[in-house]
Protein backbone atom coordinates (compact mmCIF):
# COMPACT_ATOMS: atom_id res chain seq x y z
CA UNK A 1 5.32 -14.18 -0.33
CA UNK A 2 7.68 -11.42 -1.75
CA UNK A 3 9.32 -13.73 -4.38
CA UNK A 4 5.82 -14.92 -5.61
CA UNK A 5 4.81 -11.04 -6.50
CA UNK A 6 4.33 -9.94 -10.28
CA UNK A 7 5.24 -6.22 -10.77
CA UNK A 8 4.22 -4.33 -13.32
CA UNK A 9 5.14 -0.42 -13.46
CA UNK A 10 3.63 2.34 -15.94
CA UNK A 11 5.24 6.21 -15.54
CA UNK A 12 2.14 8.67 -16.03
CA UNK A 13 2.64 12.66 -15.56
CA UNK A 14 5.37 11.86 -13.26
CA UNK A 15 3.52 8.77 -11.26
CA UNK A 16 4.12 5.35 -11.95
CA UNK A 17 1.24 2.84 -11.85
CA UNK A 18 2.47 0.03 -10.24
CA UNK A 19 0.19 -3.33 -9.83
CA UNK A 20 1.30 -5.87 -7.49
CA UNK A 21 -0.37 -9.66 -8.77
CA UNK A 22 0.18 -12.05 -5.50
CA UNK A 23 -1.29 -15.68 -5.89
CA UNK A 24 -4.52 -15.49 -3.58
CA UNK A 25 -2.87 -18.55 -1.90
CA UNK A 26 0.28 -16.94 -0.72
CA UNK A 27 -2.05 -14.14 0.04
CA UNK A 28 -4.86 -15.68 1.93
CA UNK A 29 -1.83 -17.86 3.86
CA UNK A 30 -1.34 -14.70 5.72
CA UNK A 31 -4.40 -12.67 5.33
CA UNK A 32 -7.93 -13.20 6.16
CA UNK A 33 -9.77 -10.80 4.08
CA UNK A 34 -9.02 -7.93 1.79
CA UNK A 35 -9.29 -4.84 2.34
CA UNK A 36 -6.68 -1.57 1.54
CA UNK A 37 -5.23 -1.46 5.45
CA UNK A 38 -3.71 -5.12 4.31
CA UNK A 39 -3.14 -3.93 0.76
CA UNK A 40 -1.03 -0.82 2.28
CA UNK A 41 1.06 -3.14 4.43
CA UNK A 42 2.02 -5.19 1.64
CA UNK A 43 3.10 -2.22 -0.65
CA UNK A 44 5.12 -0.72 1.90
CA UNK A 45 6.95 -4.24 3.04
CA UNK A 46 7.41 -4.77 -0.61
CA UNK A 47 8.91 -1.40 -1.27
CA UNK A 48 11.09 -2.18 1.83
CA UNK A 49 11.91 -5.61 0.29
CA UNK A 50 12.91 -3.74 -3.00
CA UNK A 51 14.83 -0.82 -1.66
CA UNK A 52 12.06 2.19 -3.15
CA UNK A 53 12.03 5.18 -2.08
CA UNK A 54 8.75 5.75 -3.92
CA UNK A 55 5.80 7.20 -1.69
CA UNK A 56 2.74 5.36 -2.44
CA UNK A 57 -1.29 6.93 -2.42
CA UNK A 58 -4.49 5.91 -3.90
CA UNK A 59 -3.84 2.30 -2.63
CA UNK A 60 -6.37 -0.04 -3.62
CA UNK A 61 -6.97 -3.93 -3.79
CA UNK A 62 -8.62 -6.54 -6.17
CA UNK A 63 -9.60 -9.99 -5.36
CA UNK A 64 -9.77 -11.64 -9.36
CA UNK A 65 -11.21 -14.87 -8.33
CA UNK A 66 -10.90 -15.86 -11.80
CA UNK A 67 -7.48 -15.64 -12.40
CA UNK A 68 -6.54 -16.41 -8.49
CA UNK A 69 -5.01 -13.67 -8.04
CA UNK A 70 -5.12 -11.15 -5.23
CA UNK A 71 -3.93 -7.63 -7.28
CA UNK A 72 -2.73 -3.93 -5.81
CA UNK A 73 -2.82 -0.88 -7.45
CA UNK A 74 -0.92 2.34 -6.60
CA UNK A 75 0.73 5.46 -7.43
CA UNK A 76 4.16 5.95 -6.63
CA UNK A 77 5.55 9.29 -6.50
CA UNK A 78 9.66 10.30 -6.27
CA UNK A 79 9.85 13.76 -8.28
CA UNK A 80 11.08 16.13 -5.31
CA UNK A 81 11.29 13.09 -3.06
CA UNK A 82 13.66 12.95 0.02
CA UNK A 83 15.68 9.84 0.43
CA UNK A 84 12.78 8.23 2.29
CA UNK A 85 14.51 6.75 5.10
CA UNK A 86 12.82 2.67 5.86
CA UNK A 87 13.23 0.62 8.83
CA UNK A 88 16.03 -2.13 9.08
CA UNK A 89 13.69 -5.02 9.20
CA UNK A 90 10.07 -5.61 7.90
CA UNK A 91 6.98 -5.78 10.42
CA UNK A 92 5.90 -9.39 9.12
CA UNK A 93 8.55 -11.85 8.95
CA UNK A 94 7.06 -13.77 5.47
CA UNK A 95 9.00 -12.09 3.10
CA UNK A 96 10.68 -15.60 1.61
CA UNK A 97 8.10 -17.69 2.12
C-alpha cells in the first residue's frame, strides 16, 4: 500500500501540511472503515517507511468517494525536534503490497 501513496507537503509557520491520497482500494484491502485511529497508523507506518522524523498532530481522514480516494491530513512538526528514534520493523506487514 506504501508505493500506491500520493504525498503532497506544504511548510506553514514552521508545520508542513502533508496529505496522504491512498486509492480507497488499497485502503479498504486492509481497512474496514475510516476513522483517525486507522488514519494515525498509516501516517506513522508511512513516516517509518520514509525515514521522518517529523511528529505528526491534528490527524484527520477523508473518504472522497468521488475521486476514490481515501485522503490524510496532518501537521508535521521537526523545529526543536529530537532524532525521533522508530522501531526496526512496521506493525502491519503491507507496506509493498
Amino acid at each position: 500500500m506504501m508505493n500506491s501513496i500520493l504525498e503532497t507537503r506544504a511548510r506553514k509557520e514552521g508545520l508542513y501540511n502533508i496529505t496522504l491520497e491512498i486509492p480507497e482500494g488499497n485502503y479498504f484491502d486492509i481497512y474496514d472503515g475510516v476513522d483517525e485511529k486507522d488514519a494515525e497508523d498509516i501516517l506513522k507506518q508511512y513516516m517509518v517507511y520514509r525515514g521522518d522524523d517529523g511528529r505528526p498532530s491534528d490527524i484527520s481522514v477523508e473518504h472522497k468517494k468521488n475521486n476514490h480516494t481515501v485522503n490524510i491530513y496532518a501537521n508535521l512538526h521537526y523545529e526543536g525536534n529530537d532524532h525521533t528514534d522508530q522501531p526496526l520493523t512496521p506493525s502491519i506487514t503491507y507496506l509493498n503490497d
